[in-house]
C-alpha atoms as a PDB file:
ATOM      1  CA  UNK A   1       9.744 -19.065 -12.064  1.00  0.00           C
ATOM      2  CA  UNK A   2       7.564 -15.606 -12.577  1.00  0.00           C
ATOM      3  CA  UNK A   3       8.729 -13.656 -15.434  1.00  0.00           C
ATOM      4  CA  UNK A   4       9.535  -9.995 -14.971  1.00  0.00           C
ATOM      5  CA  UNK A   5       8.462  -7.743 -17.961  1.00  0.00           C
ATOM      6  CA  UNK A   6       8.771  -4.090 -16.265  1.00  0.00           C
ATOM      7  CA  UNK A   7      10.782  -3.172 -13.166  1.00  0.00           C
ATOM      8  CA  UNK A   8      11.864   0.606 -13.447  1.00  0.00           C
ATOM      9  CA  UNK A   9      12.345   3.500 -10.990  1.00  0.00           C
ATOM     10  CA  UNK A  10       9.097   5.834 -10.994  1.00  0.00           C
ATOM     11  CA  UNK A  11       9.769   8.017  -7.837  1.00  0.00           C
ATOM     12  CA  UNK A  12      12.914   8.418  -6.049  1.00  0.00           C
ATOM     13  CA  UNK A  13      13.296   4.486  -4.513  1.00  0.00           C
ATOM     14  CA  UNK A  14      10.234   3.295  -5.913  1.00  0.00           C
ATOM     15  CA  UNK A  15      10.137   1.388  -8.421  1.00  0.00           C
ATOM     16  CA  UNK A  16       7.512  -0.676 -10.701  1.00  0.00           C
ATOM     17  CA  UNK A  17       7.250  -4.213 -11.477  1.00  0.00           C
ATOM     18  CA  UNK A  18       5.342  -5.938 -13.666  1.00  0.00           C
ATOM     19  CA  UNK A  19       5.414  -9.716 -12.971  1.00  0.00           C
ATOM     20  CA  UNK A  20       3.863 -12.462 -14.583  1.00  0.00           C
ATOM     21  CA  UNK A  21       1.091 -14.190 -12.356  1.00  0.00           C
ATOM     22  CA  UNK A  22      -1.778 -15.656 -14.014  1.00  0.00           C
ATOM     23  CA  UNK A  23      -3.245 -17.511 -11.219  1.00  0.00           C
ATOM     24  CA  UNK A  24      -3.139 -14.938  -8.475  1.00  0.00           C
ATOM     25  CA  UNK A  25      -4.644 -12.082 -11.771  1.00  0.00           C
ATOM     26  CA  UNK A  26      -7.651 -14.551 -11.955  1.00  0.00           C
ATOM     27  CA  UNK A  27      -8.517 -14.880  -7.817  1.00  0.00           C
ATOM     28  CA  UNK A  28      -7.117 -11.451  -6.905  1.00  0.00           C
ATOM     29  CA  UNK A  29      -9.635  -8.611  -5.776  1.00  0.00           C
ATOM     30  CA  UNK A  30      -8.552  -5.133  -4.413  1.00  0.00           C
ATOM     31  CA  UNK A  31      -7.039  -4.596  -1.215  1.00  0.00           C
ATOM     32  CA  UNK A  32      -5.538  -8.105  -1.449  1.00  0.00           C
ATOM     33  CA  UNK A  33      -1.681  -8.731  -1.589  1.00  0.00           C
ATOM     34  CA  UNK A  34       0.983 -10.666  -2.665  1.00  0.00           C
ATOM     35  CA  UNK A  35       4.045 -12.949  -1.163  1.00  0.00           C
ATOM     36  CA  UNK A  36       6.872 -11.993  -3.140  1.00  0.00           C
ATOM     37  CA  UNK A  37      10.639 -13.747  -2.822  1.00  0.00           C
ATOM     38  CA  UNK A  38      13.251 -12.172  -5.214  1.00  0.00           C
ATOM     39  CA  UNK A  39      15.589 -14.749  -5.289  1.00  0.00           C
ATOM     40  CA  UNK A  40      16.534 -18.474  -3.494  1.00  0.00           C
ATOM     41  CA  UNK A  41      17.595 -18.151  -0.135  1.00  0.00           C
ATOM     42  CA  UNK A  42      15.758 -14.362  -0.012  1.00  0.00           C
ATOM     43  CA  UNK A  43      13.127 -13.291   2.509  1.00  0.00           C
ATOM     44  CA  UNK A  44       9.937 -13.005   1.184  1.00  0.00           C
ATOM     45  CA  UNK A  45       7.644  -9.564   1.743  1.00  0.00           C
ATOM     46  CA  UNK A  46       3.693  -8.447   1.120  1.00  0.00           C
ATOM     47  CA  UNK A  47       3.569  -6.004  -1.229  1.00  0.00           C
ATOM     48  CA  UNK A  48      -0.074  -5.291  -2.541  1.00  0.00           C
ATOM     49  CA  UNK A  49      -1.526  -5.290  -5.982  1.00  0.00           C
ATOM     50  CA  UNK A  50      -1.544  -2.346  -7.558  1.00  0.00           C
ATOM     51  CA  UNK A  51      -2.732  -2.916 -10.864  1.00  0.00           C
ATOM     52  CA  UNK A  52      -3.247  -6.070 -12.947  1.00  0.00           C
ATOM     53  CA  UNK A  53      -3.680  -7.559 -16.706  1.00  0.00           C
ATOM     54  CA  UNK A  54      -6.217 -10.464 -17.020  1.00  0.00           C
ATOM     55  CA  UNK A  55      -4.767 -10.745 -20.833  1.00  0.00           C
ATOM     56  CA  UNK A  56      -1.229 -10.936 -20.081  1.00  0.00           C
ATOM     57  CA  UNK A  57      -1.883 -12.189 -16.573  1.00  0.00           C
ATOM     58  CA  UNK A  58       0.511 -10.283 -14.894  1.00  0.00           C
ATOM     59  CA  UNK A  59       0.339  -7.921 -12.097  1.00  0.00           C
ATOM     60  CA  UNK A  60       1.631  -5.002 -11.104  1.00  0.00           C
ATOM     61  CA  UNK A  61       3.751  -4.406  -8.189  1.00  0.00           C
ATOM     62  CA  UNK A  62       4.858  -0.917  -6.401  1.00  0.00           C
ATOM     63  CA  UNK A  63       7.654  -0.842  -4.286  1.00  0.00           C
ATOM     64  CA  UNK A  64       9.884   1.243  -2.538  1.00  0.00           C
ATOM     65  CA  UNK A  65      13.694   0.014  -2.094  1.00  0.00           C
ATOM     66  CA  UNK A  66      13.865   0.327   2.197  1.00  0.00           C
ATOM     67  CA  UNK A  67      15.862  -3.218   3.418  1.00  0.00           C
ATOM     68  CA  UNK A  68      17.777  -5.820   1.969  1.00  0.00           C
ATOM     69  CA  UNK A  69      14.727  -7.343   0.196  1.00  0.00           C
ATOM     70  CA  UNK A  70      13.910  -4.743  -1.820  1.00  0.00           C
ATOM     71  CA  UNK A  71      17.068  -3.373  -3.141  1.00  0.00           C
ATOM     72  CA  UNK A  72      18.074  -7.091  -4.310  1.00  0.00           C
ATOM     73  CA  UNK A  73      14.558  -6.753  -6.593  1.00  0.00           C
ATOM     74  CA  UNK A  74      15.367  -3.451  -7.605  1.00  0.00           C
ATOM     75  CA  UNK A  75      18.256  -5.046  -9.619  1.00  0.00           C
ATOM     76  CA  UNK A  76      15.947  -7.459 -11.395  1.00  0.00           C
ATOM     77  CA  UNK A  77      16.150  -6.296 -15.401  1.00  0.00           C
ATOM     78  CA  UNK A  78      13.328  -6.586 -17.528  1.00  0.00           C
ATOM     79  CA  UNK A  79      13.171 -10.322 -18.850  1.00  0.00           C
ATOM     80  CA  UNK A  80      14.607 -11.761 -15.526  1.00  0.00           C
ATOM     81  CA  UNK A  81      12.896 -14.169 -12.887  1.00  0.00           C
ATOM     82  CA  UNK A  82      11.911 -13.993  -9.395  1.00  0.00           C
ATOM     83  CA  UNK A  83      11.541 -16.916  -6.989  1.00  0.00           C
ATOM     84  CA  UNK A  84       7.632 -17.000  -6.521  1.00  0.00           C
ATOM     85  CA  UNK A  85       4.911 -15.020  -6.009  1.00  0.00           C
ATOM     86  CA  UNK A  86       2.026 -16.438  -3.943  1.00  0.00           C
ATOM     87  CA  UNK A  87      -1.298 -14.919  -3.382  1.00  0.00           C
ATOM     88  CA  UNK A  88      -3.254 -13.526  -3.235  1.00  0.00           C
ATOM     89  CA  UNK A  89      -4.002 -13.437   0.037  1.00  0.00           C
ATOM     90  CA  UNK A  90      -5.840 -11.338   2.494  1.00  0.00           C
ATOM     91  CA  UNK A  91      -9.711 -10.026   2.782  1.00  0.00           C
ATOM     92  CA  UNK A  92     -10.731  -7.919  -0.348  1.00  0.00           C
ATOM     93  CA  UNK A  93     -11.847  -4.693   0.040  1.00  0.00           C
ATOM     94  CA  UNK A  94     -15.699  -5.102   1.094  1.00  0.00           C
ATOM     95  CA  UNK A  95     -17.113  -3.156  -1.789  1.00  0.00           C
ATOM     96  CA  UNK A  96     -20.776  -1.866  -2.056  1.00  0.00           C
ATOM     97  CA  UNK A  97     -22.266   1.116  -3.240  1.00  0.00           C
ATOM     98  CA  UNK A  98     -22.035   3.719  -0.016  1.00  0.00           C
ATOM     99  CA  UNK A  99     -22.487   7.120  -1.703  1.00  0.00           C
ATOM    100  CA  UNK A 100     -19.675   9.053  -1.604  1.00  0.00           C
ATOM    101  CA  UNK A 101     -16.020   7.583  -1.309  1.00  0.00           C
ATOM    102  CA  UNK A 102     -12.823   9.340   0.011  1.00  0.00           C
ATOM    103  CA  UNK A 103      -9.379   7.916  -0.497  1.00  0.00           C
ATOM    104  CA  UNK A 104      -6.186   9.021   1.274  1.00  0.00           C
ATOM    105  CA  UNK A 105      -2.756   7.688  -0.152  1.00  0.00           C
ATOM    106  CA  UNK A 106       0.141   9.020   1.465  1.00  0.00           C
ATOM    107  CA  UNK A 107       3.243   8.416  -0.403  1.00  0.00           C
ATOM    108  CA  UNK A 108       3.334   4.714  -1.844  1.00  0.00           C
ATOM    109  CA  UNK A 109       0.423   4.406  -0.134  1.00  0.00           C
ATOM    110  CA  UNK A 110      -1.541   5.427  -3.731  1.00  0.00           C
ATOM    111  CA  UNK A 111      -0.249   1.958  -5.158  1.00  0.00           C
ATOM    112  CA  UNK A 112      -2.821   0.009  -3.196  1.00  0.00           C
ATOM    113  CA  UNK A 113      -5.381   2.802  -3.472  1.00  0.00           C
ATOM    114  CA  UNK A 114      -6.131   2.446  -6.869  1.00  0.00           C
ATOM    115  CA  UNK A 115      -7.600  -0.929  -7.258  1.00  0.00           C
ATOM    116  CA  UNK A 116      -9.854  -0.199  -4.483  1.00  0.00           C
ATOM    117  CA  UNK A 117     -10.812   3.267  -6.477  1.00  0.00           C
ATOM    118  CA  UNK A 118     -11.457   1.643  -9.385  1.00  0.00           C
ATOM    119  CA  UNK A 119     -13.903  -1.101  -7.559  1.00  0.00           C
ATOM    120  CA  UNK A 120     -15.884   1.636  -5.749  1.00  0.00           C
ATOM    121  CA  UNK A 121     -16.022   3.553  -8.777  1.00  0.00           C
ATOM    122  CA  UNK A 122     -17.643   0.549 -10.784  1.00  0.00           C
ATOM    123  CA  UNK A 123     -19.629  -0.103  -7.856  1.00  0.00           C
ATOM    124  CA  UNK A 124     -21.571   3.576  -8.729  1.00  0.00           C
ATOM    125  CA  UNK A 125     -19.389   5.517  -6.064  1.00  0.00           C
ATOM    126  CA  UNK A 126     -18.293   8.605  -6.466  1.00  0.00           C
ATOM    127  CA  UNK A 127     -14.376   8.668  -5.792  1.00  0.00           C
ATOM    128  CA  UNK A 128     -12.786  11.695  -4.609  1.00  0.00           C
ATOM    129  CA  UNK A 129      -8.813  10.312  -4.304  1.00  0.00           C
ATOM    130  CA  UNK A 130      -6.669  12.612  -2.365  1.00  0.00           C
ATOM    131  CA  UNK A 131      -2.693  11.895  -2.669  1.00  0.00           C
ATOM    132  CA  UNK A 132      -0.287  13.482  -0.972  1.00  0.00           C
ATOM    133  CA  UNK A 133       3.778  13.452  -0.694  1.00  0.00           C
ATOM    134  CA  UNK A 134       6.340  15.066   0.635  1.00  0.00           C
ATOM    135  CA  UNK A 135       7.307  16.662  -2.515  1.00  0.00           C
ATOM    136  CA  UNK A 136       5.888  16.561  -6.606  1.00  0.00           C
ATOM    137  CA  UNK A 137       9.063  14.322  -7.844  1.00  0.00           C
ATOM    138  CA  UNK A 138       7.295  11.528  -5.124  1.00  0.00           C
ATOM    139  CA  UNK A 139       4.120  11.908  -6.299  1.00  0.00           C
ATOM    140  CA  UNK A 140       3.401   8.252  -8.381  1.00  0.00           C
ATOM    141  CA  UNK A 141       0.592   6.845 -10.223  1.00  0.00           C
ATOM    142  CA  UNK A 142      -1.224  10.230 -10.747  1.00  0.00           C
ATOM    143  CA  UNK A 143      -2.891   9.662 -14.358  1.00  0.00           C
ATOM    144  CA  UNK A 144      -4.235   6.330 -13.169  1.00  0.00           C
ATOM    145  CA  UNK A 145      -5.553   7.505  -9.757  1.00  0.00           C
ATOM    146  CA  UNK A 146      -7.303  10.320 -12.184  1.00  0.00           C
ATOM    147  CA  UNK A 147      -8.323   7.799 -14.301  1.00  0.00           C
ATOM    148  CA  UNK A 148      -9.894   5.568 -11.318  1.00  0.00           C
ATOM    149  CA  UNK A 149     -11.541   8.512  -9.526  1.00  0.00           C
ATOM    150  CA  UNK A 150     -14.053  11.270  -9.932  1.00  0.00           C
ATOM    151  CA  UNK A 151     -12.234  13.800  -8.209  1.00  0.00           C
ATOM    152  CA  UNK A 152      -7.819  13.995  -7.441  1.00  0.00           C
ATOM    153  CA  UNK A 153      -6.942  16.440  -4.969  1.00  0.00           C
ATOM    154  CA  UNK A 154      -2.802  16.485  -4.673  1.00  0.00           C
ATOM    155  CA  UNK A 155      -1.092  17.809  -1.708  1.00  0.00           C
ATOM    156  CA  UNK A 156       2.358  17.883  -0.713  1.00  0.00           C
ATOM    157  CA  UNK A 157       4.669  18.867   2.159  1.00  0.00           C
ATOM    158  CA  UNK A 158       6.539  21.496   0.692  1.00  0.00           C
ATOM    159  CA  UNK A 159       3.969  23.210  -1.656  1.00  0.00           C
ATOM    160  CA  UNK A 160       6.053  21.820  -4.690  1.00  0.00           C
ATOM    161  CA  UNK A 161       3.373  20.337  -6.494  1.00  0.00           C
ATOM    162  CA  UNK A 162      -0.983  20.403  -5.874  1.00  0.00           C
ATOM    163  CA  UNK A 163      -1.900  22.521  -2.463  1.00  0.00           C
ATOM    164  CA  UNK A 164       0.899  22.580   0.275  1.00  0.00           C
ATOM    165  CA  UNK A 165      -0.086  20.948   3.018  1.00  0.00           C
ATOM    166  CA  UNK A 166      -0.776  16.867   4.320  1.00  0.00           C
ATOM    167  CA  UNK A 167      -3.484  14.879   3.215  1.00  0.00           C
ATOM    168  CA  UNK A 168      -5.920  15.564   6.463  1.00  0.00           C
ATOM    169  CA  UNK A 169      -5.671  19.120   5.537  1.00  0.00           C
ATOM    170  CA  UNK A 170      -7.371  18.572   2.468  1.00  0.00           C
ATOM    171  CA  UNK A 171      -9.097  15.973   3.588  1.00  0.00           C
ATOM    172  CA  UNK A 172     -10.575  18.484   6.467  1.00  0.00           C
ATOM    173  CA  UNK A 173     -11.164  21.144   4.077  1.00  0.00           C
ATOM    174  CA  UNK A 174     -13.611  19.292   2.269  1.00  0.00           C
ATOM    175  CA  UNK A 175     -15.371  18.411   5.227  1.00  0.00           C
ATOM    176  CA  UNK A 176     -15.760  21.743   6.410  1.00  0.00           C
ATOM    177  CA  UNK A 177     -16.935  22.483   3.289  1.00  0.00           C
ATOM    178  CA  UNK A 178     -19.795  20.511   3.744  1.00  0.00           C
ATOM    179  CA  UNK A 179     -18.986  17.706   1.313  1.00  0.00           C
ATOM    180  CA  UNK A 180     -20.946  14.245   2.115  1.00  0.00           C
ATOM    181  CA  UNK A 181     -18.486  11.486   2.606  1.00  0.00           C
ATOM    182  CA  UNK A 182     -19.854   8.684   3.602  1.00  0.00           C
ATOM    183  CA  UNK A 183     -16.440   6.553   3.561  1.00  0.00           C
ATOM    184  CA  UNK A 184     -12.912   7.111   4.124  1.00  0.00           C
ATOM    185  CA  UNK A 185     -10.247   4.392   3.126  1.00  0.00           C
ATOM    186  CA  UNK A 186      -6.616   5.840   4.358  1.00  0.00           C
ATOM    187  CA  UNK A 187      -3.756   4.020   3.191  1.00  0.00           C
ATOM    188  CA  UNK A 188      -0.298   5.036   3.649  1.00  0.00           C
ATOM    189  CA  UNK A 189       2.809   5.504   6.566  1.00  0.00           C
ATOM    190  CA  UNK A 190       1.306   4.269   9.807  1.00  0.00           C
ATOM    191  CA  UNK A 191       1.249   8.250  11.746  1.00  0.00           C
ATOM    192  CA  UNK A 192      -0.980   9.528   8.892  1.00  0.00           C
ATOM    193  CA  UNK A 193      -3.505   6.980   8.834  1.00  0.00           C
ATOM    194  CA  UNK A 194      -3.988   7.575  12.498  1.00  0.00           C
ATOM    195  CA  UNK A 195      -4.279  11.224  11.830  1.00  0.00           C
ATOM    196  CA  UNK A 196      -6.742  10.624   9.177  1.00  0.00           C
ATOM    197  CA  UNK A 197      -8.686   8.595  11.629  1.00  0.00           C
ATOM    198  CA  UNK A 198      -8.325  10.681  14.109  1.00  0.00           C
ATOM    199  CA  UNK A 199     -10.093  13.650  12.200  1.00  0.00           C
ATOM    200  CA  UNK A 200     -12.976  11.645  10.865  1.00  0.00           C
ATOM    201  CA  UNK A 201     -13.382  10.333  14.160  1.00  0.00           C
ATOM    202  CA  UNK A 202     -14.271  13.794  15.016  1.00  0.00           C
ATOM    203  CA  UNK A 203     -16.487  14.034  11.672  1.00  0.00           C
ATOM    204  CA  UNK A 204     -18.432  10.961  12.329  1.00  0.00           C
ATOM    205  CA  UNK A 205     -17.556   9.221   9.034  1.00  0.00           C
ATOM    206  CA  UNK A 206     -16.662   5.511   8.565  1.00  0.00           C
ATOM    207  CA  UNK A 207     -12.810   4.872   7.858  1.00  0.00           C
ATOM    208  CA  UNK A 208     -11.350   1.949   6.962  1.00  0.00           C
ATOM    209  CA  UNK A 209      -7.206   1.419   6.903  1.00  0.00           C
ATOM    210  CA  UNK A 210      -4.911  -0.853   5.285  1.00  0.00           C
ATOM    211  CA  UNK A 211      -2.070  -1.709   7.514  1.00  0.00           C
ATOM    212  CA  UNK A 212       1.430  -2.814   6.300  1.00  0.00           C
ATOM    213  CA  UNK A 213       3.096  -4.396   9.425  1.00  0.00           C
ATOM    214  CA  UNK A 214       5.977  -7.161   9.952  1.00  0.00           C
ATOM    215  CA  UNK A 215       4.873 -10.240   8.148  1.00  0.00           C
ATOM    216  CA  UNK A 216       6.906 -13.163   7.680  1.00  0.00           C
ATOM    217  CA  UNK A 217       4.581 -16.181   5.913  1.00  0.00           C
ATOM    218  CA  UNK A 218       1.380 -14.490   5.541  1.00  0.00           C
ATOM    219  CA  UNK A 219      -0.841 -17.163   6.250  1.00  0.00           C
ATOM    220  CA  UNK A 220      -1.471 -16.349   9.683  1.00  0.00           C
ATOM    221  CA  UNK A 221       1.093 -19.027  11.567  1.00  0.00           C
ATOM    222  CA  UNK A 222       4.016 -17.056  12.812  1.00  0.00           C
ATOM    223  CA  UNK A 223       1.886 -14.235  14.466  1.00  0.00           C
ATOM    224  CA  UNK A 224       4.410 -11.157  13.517  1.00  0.00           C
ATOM    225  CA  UNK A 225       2.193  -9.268  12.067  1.00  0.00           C
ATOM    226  CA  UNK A 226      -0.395  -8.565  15.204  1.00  0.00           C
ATOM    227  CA  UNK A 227      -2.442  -5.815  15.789  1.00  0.00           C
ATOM    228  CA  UNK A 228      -5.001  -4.491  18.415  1.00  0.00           C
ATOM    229  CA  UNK A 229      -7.821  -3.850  17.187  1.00  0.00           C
ATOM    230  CA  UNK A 230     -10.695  -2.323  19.467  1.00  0.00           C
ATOM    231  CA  UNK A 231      -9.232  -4.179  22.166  1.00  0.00           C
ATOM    232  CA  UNK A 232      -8.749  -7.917  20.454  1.00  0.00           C
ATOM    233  CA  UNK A 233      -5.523  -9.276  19.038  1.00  0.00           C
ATOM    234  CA  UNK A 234      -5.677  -9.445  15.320  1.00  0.00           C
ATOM    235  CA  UNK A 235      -3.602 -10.555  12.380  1.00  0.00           C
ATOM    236  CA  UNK A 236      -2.817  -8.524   9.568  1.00  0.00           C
ATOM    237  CA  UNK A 237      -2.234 -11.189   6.916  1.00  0.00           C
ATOM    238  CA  UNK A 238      -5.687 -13.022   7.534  1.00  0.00           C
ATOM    239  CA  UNK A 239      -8.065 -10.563   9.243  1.00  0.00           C
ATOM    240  CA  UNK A 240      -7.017  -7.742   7.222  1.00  0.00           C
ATOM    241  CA  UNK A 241      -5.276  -6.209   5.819  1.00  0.00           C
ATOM    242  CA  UNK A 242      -8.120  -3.493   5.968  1.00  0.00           C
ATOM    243  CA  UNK A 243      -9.281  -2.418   9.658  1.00  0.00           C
ATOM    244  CA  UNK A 244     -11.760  -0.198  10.962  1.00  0.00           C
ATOM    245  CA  UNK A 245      -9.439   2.925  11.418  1.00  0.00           C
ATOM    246  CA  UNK A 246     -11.395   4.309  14.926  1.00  0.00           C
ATOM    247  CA  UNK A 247     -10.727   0.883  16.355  1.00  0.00           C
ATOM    248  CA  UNK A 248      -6.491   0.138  15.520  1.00  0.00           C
ATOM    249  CA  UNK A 249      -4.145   0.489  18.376  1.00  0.00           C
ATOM    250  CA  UNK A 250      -1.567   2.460  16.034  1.00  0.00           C
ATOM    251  CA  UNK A 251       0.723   3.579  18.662  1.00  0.00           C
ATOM    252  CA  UNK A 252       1.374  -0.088  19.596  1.00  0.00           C
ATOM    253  CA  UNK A 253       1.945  -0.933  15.579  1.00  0.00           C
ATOM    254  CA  UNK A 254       4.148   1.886  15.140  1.00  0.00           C
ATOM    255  CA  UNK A 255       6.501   0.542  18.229  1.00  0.00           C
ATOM    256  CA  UNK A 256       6.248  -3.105  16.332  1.00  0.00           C
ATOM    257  CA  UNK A 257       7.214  -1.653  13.263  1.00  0.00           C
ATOM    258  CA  UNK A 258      10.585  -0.118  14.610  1.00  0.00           C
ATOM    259  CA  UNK A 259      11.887  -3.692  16.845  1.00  0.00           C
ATOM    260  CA  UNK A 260      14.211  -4.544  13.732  1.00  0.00           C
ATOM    261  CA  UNK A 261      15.303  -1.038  12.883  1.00  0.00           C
ATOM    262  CA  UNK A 262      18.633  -1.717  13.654  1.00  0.00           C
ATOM    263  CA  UNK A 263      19.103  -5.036  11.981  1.00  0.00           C
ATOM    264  CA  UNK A 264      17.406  -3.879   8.991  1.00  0.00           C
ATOM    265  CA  UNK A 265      19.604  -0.879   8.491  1.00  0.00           C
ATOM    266  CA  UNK A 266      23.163  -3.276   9.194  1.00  0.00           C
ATOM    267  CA  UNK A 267      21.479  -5.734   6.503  1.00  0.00           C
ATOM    268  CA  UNK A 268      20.979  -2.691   4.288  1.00  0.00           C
ATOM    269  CA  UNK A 269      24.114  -1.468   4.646  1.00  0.00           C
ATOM    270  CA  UNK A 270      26.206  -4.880   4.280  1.00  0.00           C
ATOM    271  CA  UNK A 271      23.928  -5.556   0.965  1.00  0.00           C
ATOM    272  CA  UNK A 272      24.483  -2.360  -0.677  1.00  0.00           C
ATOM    273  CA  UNK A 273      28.724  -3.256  -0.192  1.00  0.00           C
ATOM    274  CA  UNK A 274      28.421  -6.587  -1.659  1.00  0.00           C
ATOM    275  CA  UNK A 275      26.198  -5.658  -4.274  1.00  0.00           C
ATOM    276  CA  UNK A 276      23.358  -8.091  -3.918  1.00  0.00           C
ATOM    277  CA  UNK A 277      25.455 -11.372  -3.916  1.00  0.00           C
ATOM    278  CA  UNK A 278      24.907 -12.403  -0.007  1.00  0.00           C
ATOM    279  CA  UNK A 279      21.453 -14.135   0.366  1.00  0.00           C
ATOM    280  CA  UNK A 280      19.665 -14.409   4.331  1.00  0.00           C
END
């Protein structure tokens, strides 16, 4: 079973794992993700790749502790095991050398921004990454994103931290400002990637989005993870998970997203009492 070297809180419920995963290090290309099962008997969830080691061949996984899933691998220590880890899987980021490259994270939503920031970078892009939060203690992965990008522009709800404001304020101001963009990759909570695509929309500049929906196998056989996409049915897990953001039907996807609300928070709730020892 995959050896865990780091799992640590960074952020208020997000934590940091560093698993070992030699096979999926030496396939794995940005914007792809990874199956991930904590324990026997445990659900398994995408998370993307944020980072990874062809060395140690292990990769790096952000998380943030939501359901049942994640809180039982938020009590993984350092030297323990998870179940498996299968991947990766997904279309890569299509990378290619477009000019000028602009890319949103909103909240966890940096994690997998920064392997696709460090691609367009090497591909002779210049990256301006723009993060934003609701406040500076949930601001993560800052010195890497500055170490992947040209430009960081940091923004946050409350003015704690960077300019106060969201991330298509910033994003806006730059475009009044007459700044050539020739790309926009938004990833982050579902209602501010449609925002973001809504405003370049309006700009005329490309956007793509990486969407995080319901996903059970990730191989494209149990259909939870649909989407519209300019009018056709699509599947996250195999067609994406990157989308042309003018085309995704995000008000349908954000209605998906909340059919399991309730059981979620009961399974939440029930695994938090028992500490972690029930399994389902």
């Amino acid at each position: 079973m995959p050896k865990v070297f780091e799992n640590h809180e960074i952020a208020k419920d997000v934590y940091r794992m560093v698993v070992e995963a030699p096979d999926v290090v030496k396939y794995r290309k940005a914007g792809q993700f990874v199956m991930v099962r904590p324990g026997a008997g445990h659900e398994r969830i995408p998370l993307t790749i944020a980072d990874a080691d062809k060395e140690k061949g292990t990769i790096t996984l952000i998380y943030q502790v939501v359901g049942k899933t994640t809180i039982e691998m938020s009590r993984i220590e350092a030297g323990g095991e998870i179940s498996d880890v299968a991947g990766p899987l997904g279309m890569p980021t299509h990378i290619s050398k477009v000019g000028t490259v602009a890319i949103v994270g909103g909240g966890i939503g940096v994690a997998p921004s920064h392997p696709i920031a460090q691609s367009m970078r090497a591909a002779g892009n210049e990256v301006i990454a723009i993060m934003g939060a609701r406040n500076k203690d949930l601001i993560i992965m800052e010195p890497e994103m500055r170490a992947a990008s040209d430009e960081v522009v940091i923004v946050t709800d409350d003015g704690s931290y960077g300019e106060k404001g969201f991330v298509t304020d910033a994003l806006k101001r730059l475009l009044d400002a007459g700044r050539k963009i020739d790309l926009v990759v938004a990833i982050g909570p579902p209602i501010m990637m449609k925002m973001v695509s809504k405003l370049t929309k309006e700009y005329g500049v490309s956007t793509l989005v990486s969407l995080n929906t319901i996903m059970v196998d990730g191989t494209g056989m149990c259909g939870g993870c649909r989407v519209t996409v300019g009018g056709e049915t699509k599947f996250v897990c195999v067609d994406g998970p990157e989308f042309d953001g003018h085309l995704v039907d995000f008000d349908e996807m954000m209605r998906r997203q909340k059919m399991y609300s309730r059981h979620e928070a009961e399974s939440r709730h029930l695994c938090r009492l028992d500490g972690g020892t029930s399994h389902g």
